[in-house]
PDB file of N, CA and C in Angstrom:
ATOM      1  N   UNK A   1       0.842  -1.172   0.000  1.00  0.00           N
ATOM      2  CA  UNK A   1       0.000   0.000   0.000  1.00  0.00           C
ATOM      3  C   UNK A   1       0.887   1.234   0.000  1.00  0.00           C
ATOM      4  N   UNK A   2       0.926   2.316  -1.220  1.00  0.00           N
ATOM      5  CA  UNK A   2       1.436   3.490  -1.421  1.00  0.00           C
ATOM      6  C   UNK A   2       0.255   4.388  -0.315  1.00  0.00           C
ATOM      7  N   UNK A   3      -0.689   4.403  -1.007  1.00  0.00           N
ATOM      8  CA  UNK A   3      -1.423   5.579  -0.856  1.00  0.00           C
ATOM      9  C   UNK A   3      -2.632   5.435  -0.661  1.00  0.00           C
ATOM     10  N   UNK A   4      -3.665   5.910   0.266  1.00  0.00           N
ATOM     11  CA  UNK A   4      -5.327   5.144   0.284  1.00  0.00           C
ATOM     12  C   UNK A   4      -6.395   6.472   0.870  1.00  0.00           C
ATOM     13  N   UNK A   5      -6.795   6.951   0.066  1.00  0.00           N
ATOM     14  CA  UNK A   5      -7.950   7.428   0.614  1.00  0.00           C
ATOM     15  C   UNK A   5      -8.730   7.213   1.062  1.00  0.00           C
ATOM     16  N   UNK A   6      -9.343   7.888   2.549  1.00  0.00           N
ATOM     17  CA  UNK A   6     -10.156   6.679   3.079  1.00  0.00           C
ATOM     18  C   UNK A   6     -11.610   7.941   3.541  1.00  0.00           C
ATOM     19  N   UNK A   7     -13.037   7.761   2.923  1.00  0.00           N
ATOM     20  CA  UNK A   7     -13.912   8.441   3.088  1.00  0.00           C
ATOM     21  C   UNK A   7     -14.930   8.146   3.862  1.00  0.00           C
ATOM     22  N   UNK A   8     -15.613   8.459   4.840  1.00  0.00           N
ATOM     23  CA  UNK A   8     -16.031   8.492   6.268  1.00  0.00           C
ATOM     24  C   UNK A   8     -17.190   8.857   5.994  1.00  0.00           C
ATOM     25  N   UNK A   9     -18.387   8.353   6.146  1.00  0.00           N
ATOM     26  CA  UNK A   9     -19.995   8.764   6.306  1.00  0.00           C
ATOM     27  C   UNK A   9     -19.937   8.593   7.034  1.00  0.00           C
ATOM     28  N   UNK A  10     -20.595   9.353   8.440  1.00  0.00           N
ATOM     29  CA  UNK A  10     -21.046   8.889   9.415  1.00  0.00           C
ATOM     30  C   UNK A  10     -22.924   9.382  10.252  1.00  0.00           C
ATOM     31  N   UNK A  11     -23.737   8.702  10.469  1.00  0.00           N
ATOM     32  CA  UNK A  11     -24.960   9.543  10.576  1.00  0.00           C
ATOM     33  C   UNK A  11     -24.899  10.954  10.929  1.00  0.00           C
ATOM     34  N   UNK A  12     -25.956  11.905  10.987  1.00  0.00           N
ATOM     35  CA  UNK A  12     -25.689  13.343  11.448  1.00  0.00           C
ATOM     36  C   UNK A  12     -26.128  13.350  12.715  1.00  0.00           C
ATOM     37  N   UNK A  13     -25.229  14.498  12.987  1.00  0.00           N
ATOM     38  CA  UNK A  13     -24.949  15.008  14.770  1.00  0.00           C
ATOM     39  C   UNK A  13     -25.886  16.329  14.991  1.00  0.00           C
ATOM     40  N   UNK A  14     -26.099  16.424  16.670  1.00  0.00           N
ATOM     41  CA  UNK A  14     -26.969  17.444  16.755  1.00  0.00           C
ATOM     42  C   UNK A  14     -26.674  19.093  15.964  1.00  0.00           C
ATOM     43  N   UNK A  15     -25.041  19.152  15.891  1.00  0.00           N
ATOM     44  CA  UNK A  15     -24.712  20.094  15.674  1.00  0.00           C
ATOM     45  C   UNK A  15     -25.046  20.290  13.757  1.00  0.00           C
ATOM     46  N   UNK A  16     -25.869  19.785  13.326  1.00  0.00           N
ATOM     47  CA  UNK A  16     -25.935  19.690  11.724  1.00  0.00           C
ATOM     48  C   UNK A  16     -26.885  18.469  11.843  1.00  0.00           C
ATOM     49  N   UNK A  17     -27.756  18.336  11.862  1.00  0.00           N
ATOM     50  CA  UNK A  17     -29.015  17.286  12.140  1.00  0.00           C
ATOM     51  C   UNK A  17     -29.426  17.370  10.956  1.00  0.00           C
ATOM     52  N   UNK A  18     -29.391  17.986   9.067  1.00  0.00           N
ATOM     53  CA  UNK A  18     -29.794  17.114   8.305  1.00  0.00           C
ATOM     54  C   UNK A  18     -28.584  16.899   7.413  1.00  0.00           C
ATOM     55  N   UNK A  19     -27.514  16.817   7.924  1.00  0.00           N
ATOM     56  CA  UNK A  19     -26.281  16.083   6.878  1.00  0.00           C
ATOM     57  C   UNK A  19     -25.431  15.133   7.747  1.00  0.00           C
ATOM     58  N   UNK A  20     -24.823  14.114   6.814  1.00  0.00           N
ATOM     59  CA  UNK A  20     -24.216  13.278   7.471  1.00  0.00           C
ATOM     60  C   UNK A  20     -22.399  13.768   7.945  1.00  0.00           C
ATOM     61  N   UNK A  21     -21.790  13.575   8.899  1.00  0.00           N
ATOM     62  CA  UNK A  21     -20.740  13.915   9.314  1.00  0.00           C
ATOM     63  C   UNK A  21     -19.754  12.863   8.136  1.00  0.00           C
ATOM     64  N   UNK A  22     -19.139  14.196   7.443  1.00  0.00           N
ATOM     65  CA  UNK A  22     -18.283  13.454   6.215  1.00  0.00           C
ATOM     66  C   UNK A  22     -16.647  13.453   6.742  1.00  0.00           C
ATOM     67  N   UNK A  23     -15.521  12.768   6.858  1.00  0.00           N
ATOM     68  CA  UNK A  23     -14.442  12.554   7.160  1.00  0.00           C
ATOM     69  C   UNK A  23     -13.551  12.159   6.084  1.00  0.00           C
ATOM     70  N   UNK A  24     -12.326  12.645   5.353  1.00  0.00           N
ATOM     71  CA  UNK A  24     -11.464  12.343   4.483  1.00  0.00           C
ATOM     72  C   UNK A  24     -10.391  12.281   4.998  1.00  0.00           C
ATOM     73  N   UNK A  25      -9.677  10.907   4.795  1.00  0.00           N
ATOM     74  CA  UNK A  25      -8.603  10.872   5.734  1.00  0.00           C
ATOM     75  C   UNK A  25      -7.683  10.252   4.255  1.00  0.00           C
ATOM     76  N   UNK A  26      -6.329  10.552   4.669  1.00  0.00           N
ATOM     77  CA  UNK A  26      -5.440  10.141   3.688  1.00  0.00           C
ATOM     78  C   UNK A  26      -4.732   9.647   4.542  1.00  0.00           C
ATOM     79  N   UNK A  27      -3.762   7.749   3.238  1.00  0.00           N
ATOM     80  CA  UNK A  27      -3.181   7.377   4.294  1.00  0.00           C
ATOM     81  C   UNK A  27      -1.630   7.046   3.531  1.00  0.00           C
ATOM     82  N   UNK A  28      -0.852   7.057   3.964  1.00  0.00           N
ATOM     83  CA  UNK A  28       0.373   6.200   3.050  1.00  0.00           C
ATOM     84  C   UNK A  28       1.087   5.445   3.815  1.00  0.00           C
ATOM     85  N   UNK A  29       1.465   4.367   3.180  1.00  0.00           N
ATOM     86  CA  UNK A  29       2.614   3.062   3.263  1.00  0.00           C
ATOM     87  C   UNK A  29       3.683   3.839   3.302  1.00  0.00           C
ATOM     88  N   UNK A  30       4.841   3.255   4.812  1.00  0.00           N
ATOM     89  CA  UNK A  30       5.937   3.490   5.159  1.00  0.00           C
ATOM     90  C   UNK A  30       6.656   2.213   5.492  1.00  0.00           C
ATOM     91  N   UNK A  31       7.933   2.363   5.036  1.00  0.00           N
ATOM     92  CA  UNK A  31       9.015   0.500   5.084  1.00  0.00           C
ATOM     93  C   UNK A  31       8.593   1.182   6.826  1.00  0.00           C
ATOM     94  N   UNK A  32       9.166  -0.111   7.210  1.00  0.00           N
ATOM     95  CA  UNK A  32       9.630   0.174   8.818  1.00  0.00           C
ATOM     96  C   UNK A  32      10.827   0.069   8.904  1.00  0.00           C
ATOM     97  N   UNK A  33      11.400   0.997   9.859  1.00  0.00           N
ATOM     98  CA  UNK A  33      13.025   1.235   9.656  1.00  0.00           C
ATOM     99  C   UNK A  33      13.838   0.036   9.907  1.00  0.00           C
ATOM    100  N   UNK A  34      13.597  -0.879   9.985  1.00  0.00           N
ATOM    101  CA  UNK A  34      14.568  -1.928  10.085  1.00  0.00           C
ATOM    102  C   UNK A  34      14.113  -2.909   9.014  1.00  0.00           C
ATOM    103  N   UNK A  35      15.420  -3.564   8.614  1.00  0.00           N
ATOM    104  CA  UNK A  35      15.782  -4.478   7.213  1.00  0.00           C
ATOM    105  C   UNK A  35      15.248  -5.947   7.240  1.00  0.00           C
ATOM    106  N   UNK A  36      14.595  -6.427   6.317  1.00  0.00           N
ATOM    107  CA  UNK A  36      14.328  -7.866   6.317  1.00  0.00           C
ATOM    108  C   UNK A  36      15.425  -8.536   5.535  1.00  0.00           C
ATOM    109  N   UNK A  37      15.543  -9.765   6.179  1.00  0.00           N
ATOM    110  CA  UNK A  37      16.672 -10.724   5.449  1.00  0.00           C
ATOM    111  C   UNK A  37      16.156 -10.635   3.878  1.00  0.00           C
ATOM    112  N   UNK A  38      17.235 -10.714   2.688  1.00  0.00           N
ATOM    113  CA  UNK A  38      16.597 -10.804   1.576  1.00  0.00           C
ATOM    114  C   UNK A  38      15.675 -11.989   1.359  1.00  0.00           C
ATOM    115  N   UNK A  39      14.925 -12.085   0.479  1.00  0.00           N
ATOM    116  CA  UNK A  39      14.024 -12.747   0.066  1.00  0.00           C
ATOM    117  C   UNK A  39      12.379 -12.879   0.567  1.00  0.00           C
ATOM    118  N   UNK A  40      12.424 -12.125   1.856  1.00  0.00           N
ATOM    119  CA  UNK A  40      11.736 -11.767   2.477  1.00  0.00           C
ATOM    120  C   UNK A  40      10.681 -10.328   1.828  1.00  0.00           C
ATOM    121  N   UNK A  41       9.152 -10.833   2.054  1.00  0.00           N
ATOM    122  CA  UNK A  41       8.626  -9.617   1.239  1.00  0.00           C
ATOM    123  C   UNK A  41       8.843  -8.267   2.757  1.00  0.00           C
ATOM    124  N   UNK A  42       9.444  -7.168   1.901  1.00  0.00           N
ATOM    125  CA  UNK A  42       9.327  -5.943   2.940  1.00  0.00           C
ATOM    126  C   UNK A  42       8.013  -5.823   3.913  1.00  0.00           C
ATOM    127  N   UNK A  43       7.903  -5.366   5.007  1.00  0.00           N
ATOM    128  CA  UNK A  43       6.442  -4.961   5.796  1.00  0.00           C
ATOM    129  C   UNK A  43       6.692  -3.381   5.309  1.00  0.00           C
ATOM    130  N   UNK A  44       5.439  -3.190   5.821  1.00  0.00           N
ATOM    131  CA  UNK A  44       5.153  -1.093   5.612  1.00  0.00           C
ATOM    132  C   UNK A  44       4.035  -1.196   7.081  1.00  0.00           C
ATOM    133  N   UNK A  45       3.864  -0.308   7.033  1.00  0.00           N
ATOM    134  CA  UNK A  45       3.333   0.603   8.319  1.00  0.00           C
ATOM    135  C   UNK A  45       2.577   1.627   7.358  1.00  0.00           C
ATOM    136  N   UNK A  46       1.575   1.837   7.937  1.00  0.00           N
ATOM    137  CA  UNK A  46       0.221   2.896   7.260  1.00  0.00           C
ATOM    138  C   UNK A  46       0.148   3.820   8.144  1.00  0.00           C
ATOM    139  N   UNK A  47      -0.224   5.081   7.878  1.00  0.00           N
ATOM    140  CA  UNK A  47      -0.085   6.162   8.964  1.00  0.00           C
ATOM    141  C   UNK A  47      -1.159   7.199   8.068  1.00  0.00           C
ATOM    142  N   UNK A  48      -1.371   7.448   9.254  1.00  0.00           N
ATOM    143  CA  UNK A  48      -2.904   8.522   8.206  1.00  0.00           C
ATOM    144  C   UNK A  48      -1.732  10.053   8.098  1.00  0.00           C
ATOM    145  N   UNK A  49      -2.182  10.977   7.071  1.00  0.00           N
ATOM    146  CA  UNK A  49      -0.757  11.949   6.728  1.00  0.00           C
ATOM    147  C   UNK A  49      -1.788  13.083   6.948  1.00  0.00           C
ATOM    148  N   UNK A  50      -3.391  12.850   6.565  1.00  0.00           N
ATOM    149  CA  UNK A  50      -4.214  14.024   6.432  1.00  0.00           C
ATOM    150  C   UNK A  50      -5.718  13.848   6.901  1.00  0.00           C
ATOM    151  N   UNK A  51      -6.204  14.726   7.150  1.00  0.00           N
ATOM    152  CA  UNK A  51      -7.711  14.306   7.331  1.00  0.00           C
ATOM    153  C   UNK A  51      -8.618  15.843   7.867  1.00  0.00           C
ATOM    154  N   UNK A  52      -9.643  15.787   7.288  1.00  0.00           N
ATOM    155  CA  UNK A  52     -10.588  16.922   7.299  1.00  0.00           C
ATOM    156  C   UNK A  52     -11.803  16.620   7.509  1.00  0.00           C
ATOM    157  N   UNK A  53     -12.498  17.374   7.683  1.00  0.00           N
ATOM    158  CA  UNK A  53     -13.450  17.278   7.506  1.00  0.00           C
ATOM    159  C   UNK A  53     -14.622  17.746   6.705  1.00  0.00           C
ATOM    160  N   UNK A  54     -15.266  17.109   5.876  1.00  0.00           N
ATOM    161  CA  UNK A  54     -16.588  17.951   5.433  1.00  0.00           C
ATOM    162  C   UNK A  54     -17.486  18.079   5.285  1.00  0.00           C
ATOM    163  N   UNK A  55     -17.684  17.644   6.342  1.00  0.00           N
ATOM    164  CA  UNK A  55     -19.554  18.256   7.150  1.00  0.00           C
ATOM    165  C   UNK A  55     -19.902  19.268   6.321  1.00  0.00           C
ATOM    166  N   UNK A  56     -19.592  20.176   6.893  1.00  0.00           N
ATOM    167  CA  UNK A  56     -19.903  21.722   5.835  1.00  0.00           C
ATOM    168  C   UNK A  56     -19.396  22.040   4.806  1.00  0.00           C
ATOM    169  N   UNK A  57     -17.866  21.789   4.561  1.00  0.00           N
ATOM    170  CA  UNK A  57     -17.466  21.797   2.703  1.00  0.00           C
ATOM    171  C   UNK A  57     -16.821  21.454   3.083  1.00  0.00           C
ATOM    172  N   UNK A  58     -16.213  21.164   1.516  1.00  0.00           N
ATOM    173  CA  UNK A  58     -15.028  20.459   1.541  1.00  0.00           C
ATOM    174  C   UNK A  58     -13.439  21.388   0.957  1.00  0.00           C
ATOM    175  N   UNK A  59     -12.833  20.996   1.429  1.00  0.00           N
ATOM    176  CA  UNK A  59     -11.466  21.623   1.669  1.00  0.00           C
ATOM    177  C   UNK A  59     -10.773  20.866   0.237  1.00  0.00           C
ATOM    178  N   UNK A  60     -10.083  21.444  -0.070  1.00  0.00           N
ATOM    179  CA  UNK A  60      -8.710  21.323  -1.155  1.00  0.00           C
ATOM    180  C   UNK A  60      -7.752  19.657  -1.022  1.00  0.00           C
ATOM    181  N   UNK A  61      -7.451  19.170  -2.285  1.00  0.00           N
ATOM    182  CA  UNK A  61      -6.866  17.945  -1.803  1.00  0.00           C
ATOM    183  C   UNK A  61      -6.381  17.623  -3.317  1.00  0.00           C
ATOM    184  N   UNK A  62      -5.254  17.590  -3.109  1.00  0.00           N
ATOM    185  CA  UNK A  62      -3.986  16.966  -4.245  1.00  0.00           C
ATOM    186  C   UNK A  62      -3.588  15.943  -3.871  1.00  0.00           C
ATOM    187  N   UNK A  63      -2.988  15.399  -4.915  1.00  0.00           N
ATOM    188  CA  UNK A  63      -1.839  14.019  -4.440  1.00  0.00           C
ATOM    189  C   UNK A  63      -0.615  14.040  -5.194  1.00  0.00           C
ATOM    190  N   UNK A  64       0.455  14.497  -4.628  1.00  0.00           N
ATOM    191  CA  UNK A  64       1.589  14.206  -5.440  1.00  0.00           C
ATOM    192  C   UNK A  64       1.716  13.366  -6.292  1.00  0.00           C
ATOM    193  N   UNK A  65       2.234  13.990  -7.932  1.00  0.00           N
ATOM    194  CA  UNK A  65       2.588  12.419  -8.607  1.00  0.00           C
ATOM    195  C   UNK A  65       4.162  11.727  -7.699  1.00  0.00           C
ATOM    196  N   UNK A  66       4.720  11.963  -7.501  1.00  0.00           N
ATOM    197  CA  UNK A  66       5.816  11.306  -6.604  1.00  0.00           C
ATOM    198  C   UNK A  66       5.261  10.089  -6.122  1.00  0.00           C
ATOM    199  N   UNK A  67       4.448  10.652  -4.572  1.00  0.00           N
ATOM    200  CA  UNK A  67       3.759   9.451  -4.183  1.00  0.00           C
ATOM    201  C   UNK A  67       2.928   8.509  -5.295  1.00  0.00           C
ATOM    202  N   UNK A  68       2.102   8.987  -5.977  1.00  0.00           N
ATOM    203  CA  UNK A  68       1.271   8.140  -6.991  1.00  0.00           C
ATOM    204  C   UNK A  68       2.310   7.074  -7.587  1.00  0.00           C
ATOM    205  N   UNK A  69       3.544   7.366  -8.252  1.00  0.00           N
ATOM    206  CA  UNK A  69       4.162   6.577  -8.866  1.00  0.00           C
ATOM    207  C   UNK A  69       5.436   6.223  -7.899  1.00  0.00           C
ATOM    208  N   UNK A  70       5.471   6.377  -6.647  1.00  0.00           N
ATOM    209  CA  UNK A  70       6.665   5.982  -6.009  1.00  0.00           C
ATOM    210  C   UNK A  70       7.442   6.633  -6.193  1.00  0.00           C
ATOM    211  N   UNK A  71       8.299   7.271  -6.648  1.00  0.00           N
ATOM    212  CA  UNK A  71       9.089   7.955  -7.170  1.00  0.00           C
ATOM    213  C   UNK A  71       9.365   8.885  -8.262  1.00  0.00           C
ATOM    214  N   UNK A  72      10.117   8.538  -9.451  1.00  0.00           N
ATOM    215  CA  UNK A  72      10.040   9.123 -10.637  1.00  0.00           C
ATOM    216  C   UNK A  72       8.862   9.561 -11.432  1.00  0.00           C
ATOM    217  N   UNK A  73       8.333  10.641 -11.659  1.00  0.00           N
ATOM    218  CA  UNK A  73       6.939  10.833 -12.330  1.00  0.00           C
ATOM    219  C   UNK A  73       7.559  10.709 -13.980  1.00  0.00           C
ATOM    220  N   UNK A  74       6.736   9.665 -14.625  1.00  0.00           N
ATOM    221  CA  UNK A  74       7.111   9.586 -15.777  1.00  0.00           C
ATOM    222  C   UNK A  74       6.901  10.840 -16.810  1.00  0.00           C
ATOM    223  N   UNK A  75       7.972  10.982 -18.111  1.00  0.00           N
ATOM    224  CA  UNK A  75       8.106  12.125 -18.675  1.00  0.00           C
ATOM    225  C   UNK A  75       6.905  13.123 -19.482  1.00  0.00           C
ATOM    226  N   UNK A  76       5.496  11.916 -19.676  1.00  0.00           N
ATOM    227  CA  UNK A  76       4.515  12.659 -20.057  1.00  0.00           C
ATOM    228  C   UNK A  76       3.632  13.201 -19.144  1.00  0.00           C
ATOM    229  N   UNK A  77       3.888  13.341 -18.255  1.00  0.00           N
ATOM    230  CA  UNK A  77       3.698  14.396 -17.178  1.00  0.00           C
ATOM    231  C   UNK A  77       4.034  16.044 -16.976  1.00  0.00           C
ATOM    232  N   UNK A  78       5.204  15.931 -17.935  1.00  0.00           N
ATOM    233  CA  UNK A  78       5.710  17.309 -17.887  1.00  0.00           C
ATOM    234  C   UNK A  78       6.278  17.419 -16.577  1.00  0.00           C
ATOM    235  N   UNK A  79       5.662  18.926 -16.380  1.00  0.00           N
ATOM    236  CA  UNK A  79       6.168  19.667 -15.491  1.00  0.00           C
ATOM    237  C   UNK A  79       5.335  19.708 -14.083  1.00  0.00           C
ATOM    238  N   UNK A  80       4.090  18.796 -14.599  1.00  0.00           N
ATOM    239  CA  UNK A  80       3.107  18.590 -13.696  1.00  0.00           C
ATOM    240  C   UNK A  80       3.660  17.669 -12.104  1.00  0.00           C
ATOM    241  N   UNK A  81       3.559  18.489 -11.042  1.00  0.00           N
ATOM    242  CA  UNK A  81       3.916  17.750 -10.009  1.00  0.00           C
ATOM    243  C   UNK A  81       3.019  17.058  -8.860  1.00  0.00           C
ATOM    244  N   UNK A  82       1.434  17.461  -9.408  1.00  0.00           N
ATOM    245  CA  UNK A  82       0.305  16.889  -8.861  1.00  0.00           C
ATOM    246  C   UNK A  82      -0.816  16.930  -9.296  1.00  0.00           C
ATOM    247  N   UNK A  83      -2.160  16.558  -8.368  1.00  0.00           N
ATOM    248  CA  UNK A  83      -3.029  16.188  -9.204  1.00  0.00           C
ATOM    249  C   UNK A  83      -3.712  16.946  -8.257  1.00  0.00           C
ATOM    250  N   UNK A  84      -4.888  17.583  -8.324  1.00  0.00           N
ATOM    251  CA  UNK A  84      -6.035  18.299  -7.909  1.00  0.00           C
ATOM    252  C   UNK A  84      -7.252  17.321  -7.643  1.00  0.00           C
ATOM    253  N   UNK A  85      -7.521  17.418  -6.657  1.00  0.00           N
ATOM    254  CA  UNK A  85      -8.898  16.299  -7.289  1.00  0.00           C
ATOM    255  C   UNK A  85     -10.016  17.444  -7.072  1.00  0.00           C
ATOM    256  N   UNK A  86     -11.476  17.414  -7.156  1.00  0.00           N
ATOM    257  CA  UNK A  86     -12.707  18.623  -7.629  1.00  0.00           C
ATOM    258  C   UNK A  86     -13.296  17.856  -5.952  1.00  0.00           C
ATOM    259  N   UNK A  87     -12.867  18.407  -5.498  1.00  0.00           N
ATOM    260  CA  UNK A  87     -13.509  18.379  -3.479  1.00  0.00           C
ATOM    261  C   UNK A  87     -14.943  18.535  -3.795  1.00  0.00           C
ATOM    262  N   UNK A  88     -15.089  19.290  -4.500  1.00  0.00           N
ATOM    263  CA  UNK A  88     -16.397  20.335  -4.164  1.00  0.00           C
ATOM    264  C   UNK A  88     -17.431  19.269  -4.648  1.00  0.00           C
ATOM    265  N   UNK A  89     -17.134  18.983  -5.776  1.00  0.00           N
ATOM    266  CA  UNK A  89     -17.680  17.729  -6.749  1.00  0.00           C
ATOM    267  C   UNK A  89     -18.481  16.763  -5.896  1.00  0.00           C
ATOM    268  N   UNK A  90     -17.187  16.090  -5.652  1.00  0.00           N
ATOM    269  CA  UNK A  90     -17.273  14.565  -4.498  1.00  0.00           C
ATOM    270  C   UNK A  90     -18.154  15.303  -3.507  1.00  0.00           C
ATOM    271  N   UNK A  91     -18.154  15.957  -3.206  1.00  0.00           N
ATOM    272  CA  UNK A  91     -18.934  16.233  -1.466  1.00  0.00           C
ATOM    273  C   UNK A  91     -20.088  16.030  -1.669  1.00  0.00           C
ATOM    274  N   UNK A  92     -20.369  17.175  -2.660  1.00  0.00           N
ATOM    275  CA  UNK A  92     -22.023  17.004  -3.659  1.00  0.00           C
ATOM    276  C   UNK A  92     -22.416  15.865  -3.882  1.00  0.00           C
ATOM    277  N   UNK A  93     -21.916  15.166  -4.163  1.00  0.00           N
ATOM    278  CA  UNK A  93     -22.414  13.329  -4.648  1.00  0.00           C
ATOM    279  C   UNK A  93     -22.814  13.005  -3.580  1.00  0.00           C
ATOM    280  N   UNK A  94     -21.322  13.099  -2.648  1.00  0.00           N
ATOM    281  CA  UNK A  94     -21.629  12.100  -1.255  1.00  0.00           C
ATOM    282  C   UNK A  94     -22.852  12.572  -0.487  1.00  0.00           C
ATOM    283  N   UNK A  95     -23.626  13.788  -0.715  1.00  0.00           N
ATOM    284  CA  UNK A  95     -24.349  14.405  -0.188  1.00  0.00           C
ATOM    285  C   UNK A  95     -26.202  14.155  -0.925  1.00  0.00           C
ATOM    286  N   UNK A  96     -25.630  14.261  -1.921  1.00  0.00           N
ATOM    287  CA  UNK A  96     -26.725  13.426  -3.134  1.00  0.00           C
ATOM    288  C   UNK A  96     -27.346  11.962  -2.716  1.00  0.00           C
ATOM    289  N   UNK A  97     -26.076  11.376  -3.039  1.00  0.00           N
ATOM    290  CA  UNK A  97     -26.425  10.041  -2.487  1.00  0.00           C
ATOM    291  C   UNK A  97     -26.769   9.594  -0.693  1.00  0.00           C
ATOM    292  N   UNK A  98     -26.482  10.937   0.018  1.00  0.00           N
ATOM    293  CA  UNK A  98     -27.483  10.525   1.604  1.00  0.00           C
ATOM    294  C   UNK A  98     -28.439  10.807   1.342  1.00  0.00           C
ATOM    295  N   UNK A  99     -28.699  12.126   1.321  1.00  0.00           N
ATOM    296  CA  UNK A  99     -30.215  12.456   0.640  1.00  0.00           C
ATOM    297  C   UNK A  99     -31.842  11.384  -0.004  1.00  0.00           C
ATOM    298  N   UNK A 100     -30.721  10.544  -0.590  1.00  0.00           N
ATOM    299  CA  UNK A 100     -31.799   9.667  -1.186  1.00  0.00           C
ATOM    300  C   UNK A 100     -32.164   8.340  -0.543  1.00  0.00           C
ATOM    301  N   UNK A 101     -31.439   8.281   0.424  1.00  0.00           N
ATOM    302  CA  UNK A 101     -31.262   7.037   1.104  1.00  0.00           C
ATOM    303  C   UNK A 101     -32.389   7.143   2.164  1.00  0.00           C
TER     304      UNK A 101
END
């Protein structure tokens, strides 16, 4: 595991009683600092890096191509060093789709 977005419905709270409490948490894969004998598959460790909330809106959220590709961002990328994702978008859906439920 590089990288995992992890998105949070949770029922609504008194403080906002007709939307559901929305949570975006980002997570990434880390080696653990000590070495496995070769042949051995590496372990990683997951660690959440980010997380917001958007109950009420939603906040800004890129992802490095670095992380996306591990390292080297390949050359048809340009000069591009990340990706934007449309917050505003996703919230609306996720908000769409309580609504109807």
């Amino acid at each position: 595991m590089q990288l995992v977005i992890l998105v949070l419905i949770d029922p609504p709270v008194a403080a906002h009683p007709n939307l559901p409490v929305i949570t975006v948490q980002l997570w990434r894969g880390f080696p653990l600092p000590e070495r496995h004998p070769s042949g051995q598959a590496q372990t990683r460790v997951a660690r959440m890096v980010w997380q917001k909330d958007w109950t009420q809106n939603a906040s800004p959220l890129y992802l490095l191509l670095t992380d996306i590709f591990q390292g080297q961002v390949p050359p048809e990328y340009g000069q591009h060093n990340h990706i934007q994702l449309d917050t505003v978008t996703w919230r609306e859906a996720i908000l769409r789709g309580w609504l109807r439920h």
